[in-house]
PDB file of N, CA and C in Angstrom:
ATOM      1  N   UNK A   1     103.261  87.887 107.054  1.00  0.00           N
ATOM      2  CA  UNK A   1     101.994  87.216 106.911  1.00  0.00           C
ATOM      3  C   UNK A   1     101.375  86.992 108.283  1.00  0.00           C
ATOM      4  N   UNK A   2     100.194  87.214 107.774  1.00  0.00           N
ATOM      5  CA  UNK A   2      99.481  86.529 109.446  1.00  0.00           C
ATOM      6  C   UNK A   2      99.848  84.935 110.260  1.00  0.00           C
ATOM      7  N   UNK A   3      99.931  84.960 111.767  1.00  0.00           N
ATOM      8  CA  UNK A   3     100.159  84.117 112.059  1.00  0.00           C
ATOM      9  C   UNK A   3      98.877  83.207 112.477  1.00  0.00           C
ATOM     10  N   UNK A   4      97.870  82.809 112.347  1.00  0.00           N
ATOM     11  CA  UNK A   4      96.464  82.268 112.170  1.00  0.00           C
ATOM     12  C   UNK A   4      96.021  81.903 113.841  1.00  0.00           C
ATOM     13  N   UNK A   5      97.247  81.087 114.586  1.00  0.00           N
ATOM     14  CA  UNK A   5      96.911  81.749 116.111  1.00  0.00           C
ATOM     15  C   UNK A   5      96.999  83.067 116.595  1.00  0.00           C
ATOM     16  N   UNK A   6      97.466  83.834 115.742  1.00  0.00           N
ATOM     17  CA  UNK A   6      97.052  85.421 116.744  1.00  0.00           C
ATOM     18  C   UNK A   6      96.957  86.282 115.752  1.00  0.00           C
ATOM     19  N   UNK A   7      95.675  85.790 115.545  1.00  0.00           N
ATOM     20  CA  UNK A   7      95.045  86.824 114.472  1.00  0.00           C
ATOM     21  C   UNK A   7      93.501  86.759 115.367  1.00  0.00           C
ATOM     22  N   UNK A   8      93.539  87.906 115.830  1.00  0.00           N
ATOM     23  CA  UNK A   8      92.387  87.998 116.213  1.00  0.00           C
ATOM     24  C   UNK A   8      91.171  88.145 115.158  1.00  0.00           C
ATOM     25  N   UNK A   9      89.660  87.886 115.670  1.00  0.00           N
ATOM     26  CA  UNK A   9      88.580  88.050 114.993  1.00  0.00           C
ATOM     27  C   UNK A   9      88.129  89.363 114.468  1.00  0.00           C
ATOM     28  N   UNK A  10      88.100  89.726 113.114  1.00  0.00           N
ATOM     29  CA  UNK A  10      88.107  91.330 112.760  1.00  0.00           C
ATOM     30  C   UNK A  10      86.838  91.267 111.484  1.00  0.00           C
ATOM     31  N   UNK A  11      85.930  92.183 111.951  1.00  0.00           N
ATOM     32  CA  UNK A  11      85.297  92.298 111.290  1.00  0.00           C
ATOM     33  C   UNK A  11      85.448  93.085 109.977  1.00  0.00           C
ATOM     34  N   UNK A  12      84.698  92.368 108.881  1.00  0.00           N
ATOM     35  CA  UNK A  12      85.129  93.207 107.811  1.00  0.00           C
ATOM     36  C   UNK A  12      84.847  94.442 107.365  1.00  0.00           C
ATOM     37  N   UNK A  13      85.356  95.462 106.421  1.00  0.00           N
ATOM     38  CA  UNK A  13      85.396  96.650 106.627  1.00  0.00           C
ATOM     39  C   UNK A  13      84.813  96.868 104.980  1.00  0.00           C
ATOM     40  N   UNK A  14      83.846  97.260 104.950  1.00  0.00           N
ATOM     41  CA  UNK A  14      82.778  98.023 103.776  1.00  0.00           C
ATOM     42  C   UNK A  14      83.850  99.257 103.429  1.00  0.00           C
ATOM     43  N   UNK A  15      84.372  99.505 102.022  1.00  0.00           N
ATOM     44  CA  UNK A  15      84.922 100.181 101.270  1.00  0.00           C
ATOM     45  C   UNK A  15      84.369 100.587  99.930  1.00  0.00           C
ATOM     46  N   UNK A  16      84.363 102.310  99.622  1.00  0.00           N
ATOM     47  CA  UNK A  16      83.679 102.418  98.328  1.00  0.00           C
ATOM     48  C   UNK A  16      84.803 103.095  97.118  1.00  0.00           C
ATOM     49  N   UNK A  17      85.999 102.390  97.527  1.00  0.00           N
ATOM     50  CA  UNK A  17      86.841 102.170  96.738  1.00  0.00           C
ATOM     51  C   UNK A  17      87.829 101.407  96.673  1.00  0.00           C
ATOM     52  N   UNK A  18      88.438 100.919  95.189  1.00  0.00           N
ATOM     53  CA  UNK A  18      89.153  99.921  95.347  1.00  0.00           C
ATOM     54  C   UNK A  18      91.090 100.057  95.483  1.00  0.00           C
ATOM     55  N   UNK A  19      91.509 101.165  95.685  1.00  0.00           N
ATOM     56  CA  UNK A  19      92.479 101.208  96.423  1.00  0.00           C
ATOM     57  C   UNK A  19      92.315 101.543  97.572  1.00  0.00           C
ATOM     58  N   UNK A  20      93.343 101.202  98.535  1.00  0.00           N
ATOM     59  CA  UNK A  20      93.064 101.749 100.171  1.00  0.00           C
ATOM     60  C   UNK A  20      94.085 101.566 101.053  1.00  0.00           C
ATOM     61  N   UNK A  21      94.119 101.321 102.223  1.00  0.00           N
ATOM     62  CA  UNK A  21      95.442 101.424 103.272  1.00  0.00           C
ATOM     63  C   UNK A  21      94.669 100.672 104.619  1.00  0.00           C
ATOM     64  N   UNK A  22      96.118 100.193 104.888  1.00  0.00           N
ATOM     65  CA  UNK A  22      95.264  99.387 106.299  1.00  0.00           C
ATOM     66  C   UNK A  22      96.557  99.745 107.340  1.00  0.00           C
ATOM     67  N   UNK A  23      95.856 100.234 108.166  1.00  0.00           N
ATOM     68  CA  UNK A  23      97.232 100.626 109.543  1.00  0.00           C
ATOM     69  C   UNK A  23      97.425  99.811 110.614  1.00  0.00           C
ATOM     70  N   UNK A  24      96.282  98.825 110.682  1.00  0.00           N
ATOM     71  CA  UNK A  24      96.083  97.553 111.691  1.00  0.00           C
ATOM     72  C   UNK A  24      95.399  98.011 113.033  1.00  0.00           C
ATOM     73  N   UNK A  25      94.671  99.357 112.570  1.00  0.00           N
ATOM     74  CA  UNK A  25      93.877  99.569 114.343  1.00  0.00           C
ATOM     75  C   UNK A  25      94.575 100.592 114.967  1.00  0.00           C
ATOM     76  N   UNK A  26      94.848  99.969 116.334  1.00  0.00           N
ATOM     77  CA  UNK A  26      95.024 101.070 117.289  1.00  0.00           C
ATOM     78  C   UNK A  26      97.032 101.562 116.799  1.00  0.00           C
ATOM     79  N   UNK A  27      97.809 102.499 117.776  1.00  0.00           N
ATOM     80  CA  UNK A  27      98.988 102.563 117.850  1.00  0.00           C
ATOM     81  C   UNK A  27      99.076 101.267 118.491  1.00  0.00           C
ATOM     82  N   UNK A  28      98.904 101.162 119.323  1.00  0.00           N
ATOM     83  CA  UNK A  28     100.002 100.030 119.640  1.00  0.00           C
ATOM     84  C   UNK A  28      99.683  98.807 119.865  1.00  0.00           C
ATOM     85  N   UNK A  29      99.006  98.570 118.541  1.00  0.00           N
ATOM     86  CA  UNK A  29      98.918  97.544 117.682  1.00  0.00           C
ATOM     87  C   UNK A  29      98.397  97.396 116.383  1.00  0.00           C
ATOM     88  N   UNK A  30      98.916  98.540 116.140  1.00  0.00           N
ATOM     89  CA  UNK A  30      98.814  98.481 114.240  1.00  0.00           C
ATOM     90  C   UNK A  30     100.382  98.219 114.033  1.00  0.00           C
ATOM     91  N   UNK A  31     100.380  98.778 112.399  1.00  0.00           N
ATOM     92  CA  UNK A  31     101.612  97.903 111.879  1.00  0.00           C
ATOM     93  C   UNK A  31     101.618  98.926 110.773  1.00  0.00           C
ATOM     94  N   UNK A  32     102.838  98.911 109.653  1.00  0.00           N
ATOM     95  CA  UNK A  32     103.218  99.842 109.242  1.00  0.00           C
ATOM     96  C   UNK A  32     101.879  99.805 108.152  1.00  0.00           C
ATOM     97  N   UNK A  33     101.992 101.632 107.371  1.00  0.00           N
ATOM     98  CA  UNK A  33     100.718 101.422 106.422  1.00  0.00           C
ATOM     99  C   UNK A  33     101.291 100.945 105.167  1.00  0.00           C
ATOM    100  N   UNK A  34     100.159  99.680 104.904  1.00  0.00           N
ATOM    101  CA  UNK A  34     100.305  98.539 103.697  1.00  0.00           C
ATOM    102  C   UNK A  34      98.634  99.220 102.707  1.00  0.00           C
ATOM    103  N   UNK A  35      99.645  99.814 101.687  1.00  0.00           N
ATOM    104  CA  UNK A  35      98.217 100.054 100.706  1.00  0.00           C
ATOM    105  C   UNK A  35      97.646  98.609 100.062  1.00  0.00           C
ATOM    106  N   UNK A  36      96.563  98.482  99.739  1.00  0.00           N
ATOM    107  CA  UNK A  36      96.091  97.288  99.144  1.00  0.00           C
ATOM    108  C   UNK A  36      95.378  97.915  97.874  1.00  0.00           C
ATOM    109  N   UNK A  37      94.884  97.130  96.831  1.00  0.00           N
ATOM    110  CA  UNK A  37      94.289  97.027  95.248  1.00  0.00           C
ATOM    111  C   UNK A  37      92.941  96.124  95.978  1.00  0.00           C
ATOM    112  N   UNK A  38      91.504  96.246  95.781  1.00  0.00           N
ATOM    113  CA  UNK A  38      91.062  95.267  94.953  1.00  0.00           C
ATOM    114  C   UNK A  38      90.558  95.123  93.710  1.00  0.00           C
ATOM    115  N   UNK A  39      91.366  94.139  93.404  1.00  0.00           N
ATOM    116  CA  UNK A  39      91.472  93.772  92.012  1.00  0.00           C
ATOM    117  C   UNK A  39      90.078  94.369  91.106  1.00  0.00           C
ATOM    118  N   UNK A  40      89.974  94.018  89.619  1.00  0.00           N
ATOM    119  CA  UNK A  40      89.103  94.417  89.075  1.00  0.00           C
ATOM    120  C   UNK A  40      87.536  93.199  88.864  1.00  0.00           C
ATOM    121  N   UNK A  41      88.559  91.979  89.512  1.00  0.00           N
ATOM    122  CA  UNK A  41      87.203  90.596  89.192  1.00  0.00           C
ATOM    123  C   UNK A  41      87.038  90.493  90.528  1.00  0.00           C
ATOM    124  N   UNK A  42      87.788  91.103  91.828  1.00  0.00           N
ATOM    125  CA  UNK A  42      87.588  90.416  92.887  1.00  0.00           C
ATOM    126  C   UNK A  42      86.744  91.729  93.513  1.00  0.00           C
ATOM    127  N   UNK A  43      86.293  91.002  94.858  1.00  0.00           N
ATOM    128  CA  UNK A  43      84.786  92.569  95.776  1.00  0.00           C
ATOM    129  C   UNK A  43      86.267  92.007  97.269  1.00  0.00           C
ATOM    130  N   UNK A  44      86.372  91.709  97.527  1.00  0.00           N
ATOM    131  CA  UNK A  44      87.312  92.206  98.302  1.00  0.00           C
ATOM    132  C   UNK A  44      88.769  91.750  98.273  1.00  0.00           C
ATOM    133  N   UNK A  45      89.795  92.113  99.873  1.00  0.00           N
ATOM    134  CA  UNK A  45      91.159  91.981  99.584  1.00  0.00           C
ATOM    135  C   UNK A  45      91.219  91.808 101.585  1.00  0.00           C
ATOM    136  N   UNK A  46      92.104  91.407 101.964  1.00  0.00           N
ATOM    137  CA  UNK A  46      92.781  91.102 103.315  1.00  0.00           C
ATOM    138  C   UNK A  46      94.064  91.618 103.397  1.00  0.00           C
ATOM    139  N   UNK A  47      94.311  92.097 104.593  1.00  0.00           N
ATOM    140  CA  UNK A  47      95.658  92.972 104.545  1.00  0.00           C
ATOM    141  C   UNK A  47      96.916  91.882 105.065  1.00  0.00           C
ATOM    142  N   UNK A  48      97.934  91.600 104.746  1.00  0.00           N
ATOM    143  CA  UNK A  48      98.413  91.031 104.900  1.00  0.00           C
ATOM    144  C   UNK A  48      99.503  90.651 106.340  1.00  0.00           C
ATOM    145  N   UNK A  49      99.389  91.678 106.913  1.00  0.00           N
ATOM    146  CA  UNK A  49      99.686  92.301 108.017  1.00  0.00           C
ATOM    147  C   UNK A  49      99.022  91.291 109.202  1.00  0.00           C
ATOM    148  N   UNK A  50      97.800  92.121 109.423  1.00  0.00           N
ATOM    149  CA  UNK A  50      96.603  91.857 110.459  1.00  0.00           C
ATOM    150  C   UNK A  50      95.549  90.606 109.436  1.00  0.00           C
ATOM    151  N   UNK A  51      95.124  90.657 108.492  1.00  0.00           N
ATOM    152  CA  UNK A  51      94.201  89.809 108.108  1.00  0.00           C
ATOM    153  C   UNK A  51      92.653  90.570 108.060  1.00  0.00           C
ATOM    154  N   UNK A  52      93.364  91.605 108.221  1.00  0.00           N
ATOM    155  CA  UNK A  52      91.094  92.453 107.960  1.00  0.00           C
ATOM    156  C   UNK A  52      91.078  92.550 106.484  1.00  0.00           C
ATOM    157  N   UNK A  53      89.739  92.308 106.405  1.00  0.00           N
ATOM    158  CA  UNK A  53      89.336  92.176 105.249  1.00  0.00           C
ATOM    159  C   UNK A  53      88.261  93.198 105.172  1.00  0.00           C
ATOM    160  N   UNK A  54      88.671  93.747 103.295  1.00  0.00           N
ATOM    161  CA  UNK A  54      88.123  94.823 103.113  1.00  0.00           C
ATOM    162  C   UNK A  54      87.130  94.345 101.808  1.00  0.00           C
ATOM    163  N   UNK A  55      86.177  94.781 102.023  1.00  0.00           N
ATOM    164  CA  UNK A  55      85.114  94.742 100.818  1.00  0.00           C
ATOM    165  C   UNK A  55      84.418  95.726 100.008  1.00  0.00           C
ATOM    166  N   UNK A  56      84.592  95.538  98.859  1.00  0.00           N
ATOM    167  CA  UNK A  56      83.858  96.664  98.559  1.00  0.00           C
ATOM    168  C   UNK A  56      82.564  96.835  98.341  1.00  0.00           C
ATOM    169  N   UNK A  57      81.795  97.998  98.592  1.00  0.00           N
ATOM    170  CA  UNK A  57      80.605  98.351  98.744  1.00  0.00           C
ATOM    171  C   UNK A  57      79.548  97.704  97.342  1.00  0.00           C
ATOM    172  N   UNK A  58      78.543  97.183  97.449  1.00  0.00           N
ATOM    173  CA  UNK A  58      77.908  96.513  96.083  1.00  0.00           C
ATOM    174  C   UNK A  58      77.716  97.761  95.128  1.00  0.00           C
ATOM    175  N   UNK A  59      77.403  98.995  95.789  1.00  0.00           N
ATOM    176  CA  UNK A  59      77.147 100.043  94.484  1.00  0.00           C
ATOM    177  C   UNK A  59      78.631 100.263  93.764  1.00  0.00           C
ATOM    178  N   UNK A  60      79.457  99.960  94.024  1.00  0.00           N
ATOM    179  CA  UNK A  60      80.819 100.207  93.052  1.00  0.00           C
ATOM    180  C   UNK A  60      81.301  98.605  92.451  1.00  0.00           C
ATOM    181  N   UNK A  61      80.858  98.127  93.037  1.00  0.00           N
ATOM    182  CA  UNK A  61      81.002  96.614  92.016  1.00  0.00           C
ATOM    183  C   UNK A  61      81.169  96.633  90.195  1.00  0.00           C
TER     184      UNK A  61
END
């Protein structure tokens, strides 16, 4: 889980689908790849890793 002091500020990331993968950025400082769901009631999801948050695009809502 994220540690909330070192989680840096990450802007969120526009997605036009609701499965996906988050690698955490650069090599050497990403983190292993964590696929994510968003759900079917929810528009986005946060990776659990890093904490970016992914949203999905309003035309696939």
């Amino acid at each position: 889980m994220v540690n909330v002091k070192d989680k840096k500020k990450l802007d969120t990331k526009i997605v036009e689908s609701r499965k996906l993968y988050c690698e955490g950025g650069t090599i050497d400082s990403g983190h292993p790849r964590v696929y994510l769901v968003i759900g079917e009631n929810d528009q986005s999801v946060s990776c659990p890793y890093c904490g970016q948050v992914f949203t999905l695009h309003k035309k696939f809502h």
